[in-house]
Protein backbone atom coordinates (compact mmCIF):
# COMPACT_ATOMS: atom_id res chain seq x y z
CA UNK A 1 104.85 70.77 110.30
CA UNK A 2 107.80 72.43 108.70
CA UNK A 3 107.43 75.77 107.35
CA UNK A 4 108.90 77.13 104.01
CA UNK A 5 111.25 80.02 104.68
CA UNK A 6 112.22 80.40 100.83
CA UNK A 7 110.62 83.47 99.08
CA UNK A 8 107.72 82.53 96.50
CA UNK A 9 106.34 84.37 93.89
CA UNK A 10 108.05 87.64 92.40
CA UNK A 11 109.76 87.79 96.00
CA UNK A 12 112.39 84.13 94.77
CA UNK A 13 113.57 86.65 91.75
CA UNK A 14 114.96 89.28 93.76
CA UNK A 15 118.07 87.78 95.49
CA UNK A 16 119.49 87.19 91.45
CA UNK A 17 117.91 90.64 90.55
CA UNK A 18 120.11 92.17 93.02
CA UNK A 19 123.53 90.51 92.10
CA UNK A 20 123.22 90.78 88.51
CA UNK A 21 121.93 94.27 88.58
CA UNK A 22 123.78 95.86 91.19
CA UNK A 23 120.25 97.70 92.99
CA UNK A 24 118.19 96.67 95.47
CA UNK A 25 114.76 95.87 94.82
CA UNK A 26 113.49 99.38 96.69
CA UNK A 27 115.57 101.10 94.00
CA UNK A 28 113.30 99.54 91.18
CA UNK A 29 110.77 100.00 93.29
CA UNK A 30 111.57 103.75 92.95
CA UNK A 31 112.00 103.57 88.88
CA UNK A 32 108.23 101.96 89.17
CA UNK A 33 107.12 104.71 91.33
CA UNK A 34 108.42 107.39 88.99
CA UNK A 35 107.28 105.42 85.89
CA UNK A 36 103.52 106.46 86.62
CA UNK A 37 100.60 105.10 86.22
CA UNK A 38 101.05 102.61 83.48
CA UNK A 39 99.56 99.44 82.81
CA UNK A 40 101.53 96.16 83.86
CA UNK A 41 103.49 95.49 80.34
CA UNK A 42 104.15 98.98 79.82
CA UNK A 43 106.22 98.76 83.06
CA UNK A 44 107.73 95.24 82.43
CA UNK A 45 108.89 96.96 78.43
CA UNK A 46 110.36 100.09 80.60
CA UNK A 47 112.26 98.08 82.70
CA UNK A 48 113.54 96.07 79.71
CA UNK A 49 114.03 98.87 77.25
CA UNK A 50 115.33 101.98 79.30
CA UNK A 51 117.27 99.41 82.44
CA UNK A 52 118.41 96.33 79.92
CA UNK A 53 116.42 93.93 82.40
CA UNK A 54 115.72 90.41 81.51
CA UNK A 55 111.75 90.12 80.58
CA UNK A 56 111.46 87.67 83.93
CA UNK A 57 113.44 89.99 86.02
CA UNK A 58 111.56 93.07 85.08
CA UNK A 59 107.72 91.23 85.31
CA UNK A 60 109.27 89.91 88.49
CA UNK A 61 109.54 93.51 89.82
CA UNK A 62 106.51 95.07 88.39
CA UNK A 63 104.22 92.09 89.61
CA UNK A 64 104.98 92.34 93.06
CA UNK A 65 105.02 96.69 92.45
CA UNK A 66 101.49 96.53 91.61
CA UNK A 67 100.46 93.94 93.84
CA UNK A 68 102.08 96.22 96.76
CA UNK A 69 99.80 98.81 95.43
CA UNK A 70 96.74 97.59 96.13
């Protein structure tokens, strides 16, 4: 039985979130942090509106944020 070794999820996004953004993910990671506690599309429009990432990027990012949270 072969195993998959690729990222899934929010994880596959962050190789091309990387390159075209010039972070690393723990540096969004920190912009989340400091964002507070806001609700999951309130983060995605920060991202978007204050960092010029893509919509898919930034859900990306806040999906696996909040799912790290729990």
């Amino acid at each position: 039985m072969a195993t998959n070794d690729k990222p899934q999820g929010p994880a596959s996004y962050f190789p091309s979130i990387e390159k075209k953004y010039g972070q690393p993910v723990e540096h969004w990671m920190g912009v989340l942090r400091q964002a507070g506690p806001l609700k999951h599309m309130e983060l995605v429009a920060r991202l978007k509106s204050e960092h010029g990432l893509g919509h898919g990027h930034a859900n990306a990012l806040v999906a696996w944020f909040l799912a790290c949270q729990r």
